[in-house]
Protein backbone atom coordinates (compact mmCIF):
# COMPACT_ATOMS: atom_id res chain seq x y z
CA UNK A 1 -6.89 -106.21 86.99
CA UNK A 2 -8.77 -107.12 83.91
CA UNK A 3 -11.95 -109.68 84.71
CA UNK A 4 -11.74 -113.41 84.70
CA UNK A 5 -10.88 -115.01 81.26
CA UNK A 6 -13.26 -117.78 80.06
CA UNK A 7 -14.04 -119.16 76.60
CA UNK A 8 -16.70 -120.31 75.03
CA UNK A 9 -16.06 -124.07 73.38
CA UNK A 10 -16.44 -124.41 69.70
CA UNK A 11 -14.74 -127.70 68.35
CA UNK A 12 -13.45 -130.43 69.72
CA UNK A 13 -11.26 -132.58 67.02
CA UNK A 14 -8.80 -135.27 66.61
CA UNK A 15 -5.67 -134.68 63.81
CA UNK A 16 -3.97 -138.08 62.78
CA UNK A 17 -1.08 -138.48 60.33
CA UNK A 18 -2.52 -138.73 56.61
CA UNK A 19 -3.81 -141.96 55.30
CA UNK A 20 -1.58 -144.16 54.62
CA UNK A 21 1.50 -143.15 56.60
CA UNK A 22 4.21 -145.92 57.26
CA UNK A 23 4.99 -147.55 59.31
CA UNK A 24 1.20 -148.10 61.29
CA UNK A 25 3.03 -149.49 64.29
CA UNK A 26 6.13 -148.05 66.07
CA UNK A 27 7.11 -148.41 70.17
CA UNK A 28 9.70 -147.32 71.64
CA UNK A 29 10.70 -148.57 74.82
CA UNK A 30 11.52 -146.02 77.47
CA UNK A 31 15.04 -145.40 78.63
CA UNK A 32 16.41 -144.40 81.91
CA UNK A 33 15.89 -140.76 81.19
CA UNK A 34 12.74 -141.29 79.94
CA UNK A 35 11.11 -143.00 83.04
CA UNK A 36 11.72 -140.15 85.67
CA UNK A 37 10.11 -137.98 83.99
CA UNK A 38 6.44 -139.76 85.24
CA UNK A 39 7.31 -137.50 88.21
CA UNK A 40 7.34 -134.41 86.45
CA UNK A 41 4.01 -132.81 85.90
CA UNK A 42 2.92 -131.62 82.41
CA UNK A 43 4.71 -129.17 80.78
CA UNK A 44 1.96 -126.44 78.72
CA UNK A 45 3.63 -123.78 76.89
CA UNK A 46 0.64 -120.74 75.36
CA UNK A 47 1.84 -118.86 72.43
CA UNK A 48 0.38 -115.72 71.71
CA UNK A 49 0.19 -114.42 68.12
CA UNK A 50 -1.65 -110.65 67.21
CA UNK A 51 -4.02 -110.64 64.14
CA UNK A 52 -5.54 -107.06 64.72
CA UNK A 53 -6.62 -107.58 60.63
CA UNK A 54 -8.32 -111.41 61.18
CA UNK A 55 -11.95 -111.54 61.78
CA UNK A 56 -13.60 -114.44 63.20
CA UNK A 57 -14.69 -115.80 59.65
CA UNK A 58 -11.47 -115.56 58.29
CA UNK A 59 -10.02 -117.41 61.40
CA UNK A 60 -12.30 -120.04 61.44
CA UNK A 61 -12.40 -120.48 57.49
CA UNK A 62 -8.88 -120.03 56.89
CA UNK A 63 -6.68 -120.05 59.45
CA UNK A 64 -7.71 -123.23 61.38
CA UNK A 65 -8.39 -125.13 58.60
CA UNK A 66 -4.67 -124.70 57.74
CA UNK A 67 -3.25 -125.58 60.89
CA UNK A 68 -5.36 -128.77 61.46
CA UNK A 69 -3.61 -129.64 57.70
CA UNK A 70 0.02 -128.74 58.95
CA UNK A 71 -0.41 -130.56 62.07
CA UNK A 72 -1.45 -133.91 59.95
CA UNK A 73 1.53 -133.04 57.68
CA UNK A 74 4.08 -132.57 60.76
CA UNK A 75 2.75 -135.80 62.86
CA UNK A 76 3.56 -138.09 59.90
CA UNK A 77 7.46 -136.89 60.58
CA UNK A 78 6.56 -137.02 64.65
CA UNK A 79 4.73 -140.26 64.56
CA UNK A 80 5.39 -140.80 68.42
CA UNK A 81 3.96 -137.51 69.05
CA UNK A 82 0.08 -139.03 68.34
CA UNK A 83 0.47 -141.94 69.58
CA UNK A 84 0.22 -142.59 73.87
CA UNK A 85 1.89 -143.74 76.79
CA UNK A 86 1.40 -147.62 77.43
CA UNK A 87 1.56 -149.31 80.76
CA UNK A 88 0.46 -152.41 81.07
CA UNK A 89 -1.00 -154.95 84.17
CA UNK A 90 2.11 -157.07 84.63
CA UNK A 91 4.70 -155.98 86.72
CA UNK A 92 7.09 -157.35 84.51
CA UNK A 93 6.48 -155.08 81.42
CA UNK A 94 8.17 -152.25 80.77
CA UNK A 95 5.93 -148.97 79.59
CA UNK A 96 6.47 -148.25 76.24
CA UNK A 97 5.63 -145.23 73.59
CA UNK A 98 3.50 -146.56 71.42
CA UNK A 99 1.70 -145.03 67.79
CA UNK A 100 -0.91 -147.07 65.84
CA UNK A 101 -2.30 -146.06 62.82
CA UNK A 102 -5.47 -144.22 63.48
CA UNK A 103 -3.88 -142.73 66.34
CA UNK A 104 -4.26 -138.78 67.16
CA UNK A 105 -3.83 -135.35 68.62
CA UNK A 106 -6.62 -133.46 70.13
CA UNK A 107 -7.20 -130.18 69.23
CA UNK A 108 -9.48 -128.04 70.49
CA UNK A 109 -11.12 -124.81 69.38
CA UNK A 110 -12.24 -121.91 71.23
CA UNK A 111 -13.11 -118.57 71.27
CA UNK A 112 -12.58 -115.58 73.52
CA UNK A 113 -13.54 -112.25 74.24
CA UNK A 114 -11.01 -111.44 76.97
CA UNK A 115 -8.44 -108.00 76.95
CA UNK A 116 -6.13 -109.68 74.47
CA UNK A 117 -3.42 -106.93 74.96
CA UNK A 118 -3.91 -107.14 78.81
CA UNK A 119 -3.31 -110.60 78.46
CA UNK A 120 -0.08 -110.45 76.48
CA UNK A 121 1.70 -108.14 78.56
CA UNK A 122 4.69 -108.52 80.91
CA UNK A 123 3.13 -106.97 84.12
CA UNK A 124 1.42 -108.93 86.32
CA UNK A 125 -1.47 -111.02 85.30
CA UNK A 126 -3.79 -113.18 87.41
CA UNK A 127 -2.50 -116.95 86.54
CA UNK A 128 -5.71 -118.38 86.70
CA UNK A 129 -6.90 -116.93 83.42
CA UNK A 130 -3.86 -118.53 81.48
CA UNK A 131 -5.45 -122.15 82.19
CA UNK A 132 -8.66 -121.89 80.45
CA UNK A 133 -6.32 -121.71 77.32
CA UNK A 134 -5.23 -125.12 77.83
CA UNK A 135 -6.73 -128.80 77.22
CA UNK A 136 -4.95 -130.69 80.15
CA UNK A 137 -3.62 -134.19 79.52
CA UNK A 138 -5.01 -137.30 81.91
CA UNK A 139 -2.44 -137.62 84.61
CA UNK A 140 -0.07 -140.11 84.20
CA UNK A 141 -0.84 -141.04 88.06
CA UNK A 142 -3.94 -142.56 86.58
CA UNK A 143 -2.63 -145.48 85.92
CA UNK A 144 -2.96 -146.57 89.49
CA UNK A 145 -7.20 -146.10 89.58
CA UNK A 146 -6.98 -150.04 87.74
CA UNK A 147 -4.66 -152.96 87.13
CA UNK A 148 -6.79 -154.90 85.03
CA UNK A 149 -5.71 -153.62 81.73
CA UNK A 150 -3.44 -151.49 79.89
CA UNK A 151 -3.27 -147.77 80.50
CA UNK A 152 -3.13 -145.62 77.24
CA UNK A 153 -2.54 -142.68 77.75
CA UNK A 154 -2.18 -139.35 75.16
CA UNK A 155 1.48 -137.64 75.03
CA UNK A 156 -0.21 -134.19 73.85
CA UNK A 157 -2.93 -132.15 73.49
CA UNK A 158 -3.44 -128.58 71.65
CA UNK A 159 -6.09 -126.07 72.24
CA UNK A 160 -6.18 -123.02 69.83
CA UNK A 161 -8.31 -120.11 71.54
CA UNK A 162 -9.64 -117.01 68.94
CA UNK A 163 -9.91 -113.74 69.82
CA UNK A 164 -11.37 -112.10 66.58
CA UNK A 165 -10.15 -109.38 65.28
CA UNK A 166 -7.16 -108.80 68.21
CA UNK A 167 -5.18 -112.43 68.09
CA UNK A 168 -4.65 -115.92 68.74
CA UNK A 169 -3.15 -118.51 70.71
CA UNK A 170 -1.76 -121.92 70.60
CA UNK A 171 -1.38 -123.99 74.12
CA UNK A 172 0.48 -126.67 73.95
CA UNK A 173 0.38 -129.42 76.72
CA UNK A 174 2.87 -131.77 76.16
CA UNK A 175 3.72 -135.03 78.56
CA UNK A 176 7.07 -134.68 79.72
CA UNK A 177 7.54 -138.23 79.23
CA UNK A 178 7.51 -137.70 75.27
CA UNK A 179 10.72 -135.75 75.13
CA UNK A 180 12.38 -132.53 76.83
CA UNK A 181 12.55 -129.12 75.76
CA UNK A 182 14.92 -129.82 72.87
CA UNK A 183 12.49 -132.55 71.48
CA UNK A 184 9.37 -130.73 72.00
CA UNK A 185 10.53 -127.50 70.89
CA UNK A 186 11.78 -129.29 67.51
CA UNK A 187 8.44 -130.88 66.79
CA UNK A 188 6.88 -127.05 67.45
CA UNK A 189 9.38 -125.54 65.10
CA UNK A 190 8.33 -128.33 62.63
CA UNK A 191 4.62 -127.44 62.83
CA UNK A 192 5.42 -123.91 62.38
CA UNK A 193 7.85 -124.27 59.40
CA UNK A 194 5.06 -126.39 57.94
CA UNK A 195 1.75 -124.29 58.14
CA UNK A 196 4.25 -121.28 56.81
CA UNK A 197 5.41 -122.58 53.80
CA UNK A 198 2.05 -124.68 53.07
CA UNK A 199 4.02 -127.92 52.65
CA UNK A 200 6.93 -129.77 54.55
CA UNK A 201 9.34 -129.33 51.70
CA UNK A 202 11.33 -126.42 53.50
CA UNK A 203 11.35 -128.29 56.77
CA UNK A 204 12.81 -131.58 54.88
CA UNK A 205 15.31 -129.34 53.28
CA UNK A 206 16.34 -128.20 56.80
CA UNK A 207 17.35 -131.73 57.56
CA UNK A 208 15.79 -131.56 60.78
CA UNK A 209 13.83 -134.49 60.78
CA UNK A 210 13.51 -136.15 64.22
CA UNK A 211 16.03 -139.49 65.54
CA UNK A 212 13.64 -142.11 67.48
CA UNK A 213 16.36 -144.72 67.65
CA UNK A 214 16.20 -145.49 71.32
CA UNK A 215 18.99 -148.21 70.72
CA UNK A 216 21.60 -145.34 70.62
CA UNK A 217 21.25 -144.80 73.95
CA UNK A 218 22.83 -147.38 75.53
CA UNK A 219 22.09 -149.31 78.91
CA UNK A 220 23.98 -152.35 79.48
CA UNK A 221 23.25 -152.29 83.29
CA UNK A 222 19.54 -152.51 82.24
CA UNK A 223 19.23 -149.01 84.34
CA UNK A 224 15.58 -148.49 82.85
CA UNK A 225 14.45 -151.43 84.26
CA UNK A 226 15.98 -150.77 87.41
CA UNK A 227 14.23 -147.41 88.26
CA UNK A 228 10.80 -148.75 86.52
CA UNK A 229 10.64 -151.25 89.15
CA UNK A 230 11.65 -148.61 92.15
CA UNK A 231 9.24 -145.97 90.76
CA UNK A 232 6.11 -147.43 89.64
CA UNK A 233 4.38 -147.35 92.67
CA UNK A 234 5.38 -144.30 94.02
CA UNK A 235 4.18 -142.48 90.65
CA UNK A 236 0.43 -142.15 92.68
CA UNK A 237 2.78 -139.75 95.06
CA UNK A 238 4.45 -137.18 92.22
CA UNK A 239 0.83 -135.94 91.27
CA UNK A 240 0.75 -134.06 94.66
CA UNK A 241 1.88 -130.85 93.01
CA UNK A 242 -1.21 -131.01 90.73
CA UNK A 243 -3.34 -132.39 92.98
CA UNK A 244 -2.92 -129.50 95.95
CA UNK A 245 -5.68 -127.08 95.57
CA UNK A 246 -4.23 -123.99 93.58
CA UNK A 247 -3.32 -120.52 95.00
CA UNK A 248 -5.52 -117.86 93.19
CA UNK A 249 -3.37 -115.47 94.22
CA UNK A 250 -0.72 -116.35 91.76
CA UNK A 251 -0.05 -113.60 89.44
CA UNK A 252 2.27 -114.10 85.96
CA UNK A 253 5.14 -111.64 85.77
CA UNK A 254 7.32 -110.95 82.71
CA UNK A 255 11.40 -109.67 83.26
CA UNK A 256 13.83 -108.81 80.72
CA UNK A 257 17.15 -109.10 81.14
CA UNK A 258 19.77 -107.72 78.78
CA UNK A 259 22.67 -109.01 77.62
CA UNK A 260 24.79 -105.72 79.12
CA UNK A 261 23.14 -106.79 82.15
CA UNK A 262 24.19 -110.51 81.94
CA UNK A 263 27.89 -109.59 81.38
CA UNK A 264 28.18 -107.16 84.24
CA UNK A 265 26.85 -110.27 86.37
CA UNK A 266 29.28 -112.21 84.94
CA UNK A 267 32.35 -110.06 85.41
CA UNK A 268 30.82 -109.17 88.58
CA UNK A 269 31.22 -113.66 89.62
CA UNK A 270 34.91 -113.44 87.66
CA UNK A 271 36.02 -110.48 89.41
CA UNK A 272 35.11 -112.01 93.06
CA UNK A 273 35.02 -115.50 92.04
CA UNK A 274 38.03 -116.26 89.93
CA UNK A 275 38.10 -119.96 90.55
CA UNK A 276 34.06 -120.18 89.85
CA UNK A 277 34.52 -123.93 87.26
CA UNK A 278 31.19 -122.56 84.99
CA UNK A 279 30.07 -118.74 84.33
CA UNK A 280 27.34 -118.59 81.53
CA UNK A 281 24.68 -116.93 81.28
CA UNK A 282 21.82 -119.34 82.95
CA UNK A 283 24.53 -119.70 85.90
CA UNK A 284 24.20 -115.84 86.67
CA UNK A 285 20.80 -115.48 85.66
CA UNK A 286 19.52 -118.57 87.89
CA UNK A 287 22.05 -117.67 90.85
CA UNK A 288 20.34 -113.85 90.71
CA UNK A 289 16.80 -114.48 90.44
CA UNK A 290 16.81 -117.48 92.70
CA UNK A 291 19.03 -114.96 95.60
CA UNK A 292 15.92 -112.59 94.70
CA UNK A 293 13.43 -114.40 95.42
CA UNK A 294 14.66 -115.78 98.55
CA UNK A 295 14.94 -112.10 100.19
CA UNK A 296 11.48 -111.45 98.87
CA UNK A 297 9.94 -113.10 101.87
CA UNK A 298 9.08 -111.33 104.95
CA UNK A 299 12.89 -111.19 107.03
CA UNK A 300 11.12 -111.06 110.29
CA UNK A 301 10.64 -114.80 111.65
CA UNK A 302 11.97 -116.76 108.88
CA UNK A 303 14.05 -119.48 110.83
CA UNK A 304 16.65 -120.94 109.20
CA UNK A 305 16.31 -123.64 106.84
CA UNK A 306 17.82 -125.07 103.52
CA UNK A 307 16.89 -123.79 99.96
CA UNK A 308 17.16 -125.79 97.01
CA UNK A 309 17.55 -124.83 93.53
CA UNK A 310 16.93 -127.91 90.72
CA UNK A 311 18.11 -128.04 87.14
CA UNK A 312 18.81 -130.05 84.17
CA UNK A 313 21.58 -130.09 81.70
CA UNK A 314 21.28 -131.63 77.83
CA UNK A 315 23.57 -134.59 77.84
CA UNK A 316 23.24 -135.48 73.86
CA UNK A 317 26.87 -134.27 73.33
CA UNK A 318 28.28 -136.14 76.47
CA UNK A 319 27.45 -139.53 76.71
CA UNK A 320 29.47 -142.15 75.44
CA UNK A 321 28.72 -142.50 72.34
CA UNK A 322 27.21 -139.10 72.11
CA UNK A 323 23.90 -139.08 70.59
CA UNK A 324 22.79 -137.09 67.65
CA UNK A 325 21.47 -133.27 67.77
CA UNK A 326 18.04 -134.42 66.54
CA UNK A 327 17.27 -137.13 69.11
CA UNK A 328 13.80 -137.11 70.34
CA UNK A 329 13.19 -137.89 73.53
CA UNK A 330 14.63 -137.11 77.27
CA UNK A 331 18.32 -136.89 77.42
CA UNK A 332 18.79 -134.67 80.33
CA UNK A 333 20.77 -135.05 83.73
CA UNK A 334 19.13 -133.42 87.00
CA UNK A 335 21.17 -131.21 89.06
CA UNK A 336 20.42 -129.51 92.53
CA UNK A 337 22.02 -127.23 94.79
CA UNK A 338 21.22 -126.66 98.49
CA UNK A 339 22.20 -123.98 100.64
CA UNK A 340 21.16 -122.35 103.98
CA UNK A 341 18.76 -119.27 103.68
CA UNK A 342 21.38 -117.49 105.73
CA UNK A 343 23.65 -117.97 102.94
CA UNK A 344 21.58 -117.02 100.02
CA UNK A 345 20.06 -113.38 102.00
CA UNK A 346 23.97 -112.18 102.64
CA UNK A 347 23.54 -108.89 100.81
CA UNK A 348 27.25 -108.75 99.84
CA UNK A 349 27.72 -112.56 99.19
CA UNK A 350 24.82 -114.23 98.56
CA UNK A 351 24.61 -114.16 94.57
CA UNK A 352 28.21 -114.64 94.35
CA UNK A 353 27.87 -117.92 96.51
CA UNK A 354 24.72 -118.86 94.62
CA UNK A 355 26.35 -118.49 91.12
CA UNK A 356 29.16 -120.01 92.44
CA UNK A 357 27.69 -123.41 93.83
CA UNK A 358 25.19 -123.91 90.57
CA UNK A 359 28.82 -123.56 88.22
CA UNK A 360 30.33 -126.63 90.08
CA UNK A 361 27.22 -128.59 89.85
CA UNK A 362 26.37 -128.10 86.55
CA UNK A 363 30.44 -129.16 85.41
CA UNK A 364 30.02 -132.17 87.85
CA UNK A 365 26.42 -132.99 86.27
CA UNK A 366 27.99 -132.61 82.85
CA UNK A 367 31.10 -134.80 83.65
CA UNK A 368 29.54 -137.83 85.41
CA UNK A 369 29.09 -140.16 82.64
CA UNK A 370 28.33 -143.22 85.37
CA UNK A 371 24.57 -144.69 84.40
CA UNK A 372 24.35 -145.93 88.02
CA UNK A 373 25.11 -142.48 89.05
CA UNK A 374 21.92 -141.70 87.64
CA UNK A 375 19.91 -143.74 89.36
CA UNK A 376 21.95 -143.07 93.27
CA UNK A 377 20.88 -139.32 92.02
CA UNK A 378 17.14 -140.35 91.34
CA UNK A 379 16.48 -142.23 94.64
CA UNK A 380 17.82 -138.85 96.92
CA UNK A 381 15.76 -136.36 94.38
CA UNK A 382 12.52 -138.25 94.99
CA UNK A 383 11.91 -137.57 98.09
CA UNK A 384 13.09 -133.18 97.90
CA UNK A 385 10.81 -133.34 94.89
CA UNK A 386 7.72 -134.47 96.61
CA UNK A 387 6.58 -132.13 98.52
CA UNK A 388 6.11 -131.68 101.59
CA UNK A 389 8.98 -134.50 102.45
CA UNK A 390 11.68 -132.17 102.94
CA UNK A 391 11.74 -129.26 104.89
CA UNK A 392 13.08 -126.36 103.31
CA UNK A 393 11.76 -124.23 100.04
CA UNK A 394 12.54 -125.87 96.63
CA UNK A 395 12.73 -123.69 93.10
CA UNK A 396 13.71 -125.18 89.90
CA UNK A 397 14.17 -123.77 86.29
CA UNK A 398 12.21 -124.55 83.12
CA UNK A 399 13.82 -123.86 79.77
CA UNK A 400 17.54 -122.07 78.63
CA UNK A 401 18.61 -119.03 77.34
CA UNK A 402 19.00 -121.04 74.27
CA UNK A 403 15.60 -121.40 73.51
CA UNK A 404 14.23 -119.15 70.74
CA UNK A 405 10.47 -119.58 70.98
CA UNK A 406 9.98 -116.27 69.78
CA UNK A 407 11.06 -117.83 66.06
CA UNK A 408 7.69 -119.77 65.87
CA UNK A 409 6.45 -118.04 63.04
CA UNK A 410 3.30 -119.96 61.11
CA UNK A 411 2.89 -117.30 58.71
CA UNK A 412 1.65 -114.60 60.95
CA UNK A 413 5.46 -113.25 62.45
CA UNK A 414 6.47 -114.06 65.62
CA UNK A 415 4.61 -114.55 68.71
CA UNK A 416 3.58 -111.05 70.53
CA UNK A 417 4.13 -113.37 73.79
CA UNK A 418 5.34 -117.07 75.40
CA UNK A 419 4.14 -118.29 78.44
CA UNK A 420 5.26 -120.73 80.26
CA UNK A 421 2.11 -121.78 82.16
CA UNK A 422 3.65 -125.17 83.57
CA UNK A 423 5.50 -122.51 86.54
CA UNK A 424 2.24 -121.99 88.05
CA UNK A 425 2.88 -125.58 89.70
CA UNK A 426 5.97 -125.46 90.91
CA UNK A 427 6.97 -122.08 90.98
CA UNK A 428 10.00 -122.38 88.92
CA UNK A 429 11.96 -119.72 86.53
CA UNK A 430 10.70 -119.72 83.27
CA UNK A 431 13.97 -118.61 81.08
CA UNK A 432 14.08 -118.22 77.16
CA UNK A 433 15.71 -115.72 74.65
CA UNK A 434 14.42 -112.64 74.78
CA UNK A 435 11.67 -111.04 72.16
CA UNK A 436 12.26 -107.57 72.68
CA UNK A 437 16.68 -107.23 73.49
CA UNK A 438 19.31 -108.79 71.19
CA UNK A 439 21.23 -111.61 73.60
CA UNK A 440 19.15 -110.45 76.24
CA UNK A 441 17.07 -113.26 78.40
CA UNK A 442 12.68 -113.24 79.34
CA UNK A 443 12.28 -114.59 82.88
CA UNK A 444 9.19 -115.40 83.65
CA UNK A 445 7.73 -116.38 87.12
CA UNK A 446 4.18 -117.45 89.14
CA UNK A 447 3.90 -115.82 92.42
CA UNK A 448 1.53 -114.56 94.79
CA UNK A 449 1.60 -110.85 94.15
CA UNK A 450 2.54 -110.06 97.77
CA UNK A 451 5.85 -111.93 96.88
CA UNK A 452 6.03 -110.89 93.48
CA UNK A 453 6.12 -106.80 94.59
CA UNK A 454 9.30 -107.04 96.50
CA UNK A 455 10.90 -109.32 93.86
CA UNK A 456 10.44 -106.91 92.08
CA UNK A 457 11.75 -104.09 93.67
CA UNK A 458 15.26 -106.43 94.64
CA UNK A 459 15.24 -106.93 90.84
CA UNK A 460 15.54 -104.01 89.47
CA UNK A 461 17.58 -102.53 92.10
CA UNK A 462 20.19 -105.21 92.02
CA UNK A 463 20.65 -105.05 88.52
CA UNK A 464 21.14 -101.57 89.23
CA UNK A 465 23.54 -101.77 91.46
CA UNK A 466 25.95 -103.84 89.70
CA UNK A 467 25.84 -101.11 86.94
């Protein structure tokens, strides 16, 4: 493998809205989707963009100059977005997100002189050079190291690394607190759209612009309130998976899947599963990846034990009254499935039962409109989610086969690569469309490379074996 990446520091800067922008104060108080999410550790997304034909001057004359001015442009649309996370001393406030004018984003400059090409490629890549391309966020579990004043604390943070003359890229690190992958991937679509067409008059013409009315989502039961009391001082215990010291032998992998493949997995669930209540294509695509990954471990001596698989599903369209497309914030259910190891290595079955079992969660995730339901769900997830609380081995997934990153063109074309670096935590799927196949779906995983080698291997031939 290449040598270690690391990057020499050249600016360290703070973009605010433009003078002037109204209004100079806006909260918004946290709902009951919002408030979980203090559990969830940061989400950092890299984007990787080739410039082969930009030289160092021209990036740092040019180029960065006119992102720092898009950014200004796009936070005076995403005014939440530079502003921070409030908590405050008395236990009977509520945390709020809160901008004031003056408020801003840090973004940091560097520059590198790593393999650029190495680094952009789908084979497997040593994950700890991915996280010098990042300027991590203070944890939210901070808030717990005093009591004697209010906790402010940043919602995101950008670091744009150079490599002259090869590329670029942008690392976002975004609290997930701020809003979920809808939200965050429309305020990264907005910044894009911007620093392309040197002005936000195309993205205001897309009528795209964000909804932070948090009254639309209603909570009569005062359900918020509810879970901020149950959670707060427990958040100290959700920072384990950042805190535990890191395995360096993580390596980043890159899988396409295509959409021939997809539908053969699909009509391979119909065919044996006729009843199966959902089929898409993150059902098949979670249920086969998660079945591979189980019988990548080493068969001999693995007892049995339970294996759970986490998700979450966009409820904007399903509450009652649904909310609007463009809602910013969180507005996602969780979801889990458990099943016995036994169950999931069954050559013959195991995919089929794994597809199977996510379907009729997902419909009975999608279908429970009960706001105390919520929080019943919350209280038995906290524990699985902390680890080392629950025996068994615990995967999630991060993103949908929705999600076009690959159209986050700032003038330069579309990223040569997206990494999901957040999956070097947790170990979850990384899923979004696919750059290279037409319908097709880019996995990407975090694994210890004497994992990630037989993965591999029960990959490729599974998909062949369904052809």
């Amino acid at each position: 493998m290449a040598p270690n990446l690391s990057v020499t520091m050249l600016e360290n800067s703070q973009v605010s809205p433009p003078p002037n922008t109204m209004p100079t104060v806006l909260s918004l108080p946290l709902t009951f989707f919002d408030i979980p999410c203090m559990q969830i550790h940061q989400v950092q997304l890299l984007l990787l963009y080739e410039l082969p034909n930009a030289n160092k001057t021209h990036l740092l004359q040019t180029i960065i100059p006119d992102l720092k001015q898009s950014l200004s442009l796009t936070l005076k649309h995403y005014l939440p977005v530079a502003g921070n996370l409030m908590i405050y001393p008395s236990n009977n406030a509520m945390p709020e997100l809160r901008y004031v004018a003056g408020d801003s984003v840090a973004l940091i400059l560097a520059e590198c002189d790593y393999d650029f090409h190495f680094l952009k490629g789908n084979h497997p890549r040593k994950a700890d050079d991915f996280h010098p391309l990042f300027h991590k966020l203070p944890r939210i579990s901070s808030i717990h190291e005093s009591r004697d004043s209010p906790k402010k604390i940043p919602l995101l943070s950008l670091q744009v690394t150079i490599f002259p003359n090869f590329g670029m890229t942008i690392g976002f690190s975004f609290h997930h607190i701020l809003g979920d992958g809808i939200s965050n991937m429309s305020f990264m679509k907005a910044w894009a759209s911007i620093n392309k067409f040197g002005g936000d008059a195309e993205f205001l013409a897309s009528d795209s612009l964000p909804c932070f009315d948090r009254s639309l989502c209603k909570d009569p039961n005062g359900l918020a309130q509810i879970i901020w009391i149950r959670m707060k001082d427990k958040i100290g215990q959700f920072s384990q998976l950042e805190d535990k010291k890191f395995d360096h032998s993580k390596v980043r992998a890159t899988y396409d899947v295509k959409l021939e493949d997809i539908n053969k997995l699909k009509n391979l669930v119909l065919k044996k599963r006729p009843e199966s209540a959902h089929v898409s294509s993150l059902t098949v695509i979670c249920a086969f990846v998660w079945t591979c990954l189980v019988k990548s471990k080493d068969a001999e001596n693995v007892d049995e034990h339970d294996e759970y698989f986490f998700f979450s599903a966009n409820r904007r369209a399903h509450l009652k009254p649904a909310l609007p497309t463009n809602y910013f914030g969180n507005c996602q259910s969780p979801g889990f499935v458990k099943l016995m190891y036994s169950q999931l290595i069954n050559e013959n079955e195991g995919f089929l039962i794994a597809a199977e079992k996510i379907g009729e969660v997902i419909v009975k995730t999608m279908q429970d409109n009960d706001e105390m339901g919520i929080l019943k769900f919350g209280e038995s997830l906290m524990p699985i989610l902390v680890r080392g609380n629950v025996k068994g081995n615990k995967i999630g997934v991060s993103g949908s086969p929705k999600f076009d990153l690959y159209e986050l063109d700032y003038g330069w074309g579309r990223p040569g690569k997206v990494e999901n670096v957040s999956i070097d935590v947790d170990g979850a799927i990384a899923v979004c469309k696919s750059r290279n196949f037409e319908g097709g779906v880019e996995i990407g995983l975090s694994f210890p490379k004497a994992k990630m080698d037989p993965f591999e291997r029960f990959f490729n031939d599974g998909l062949r074996m369904i052809g």
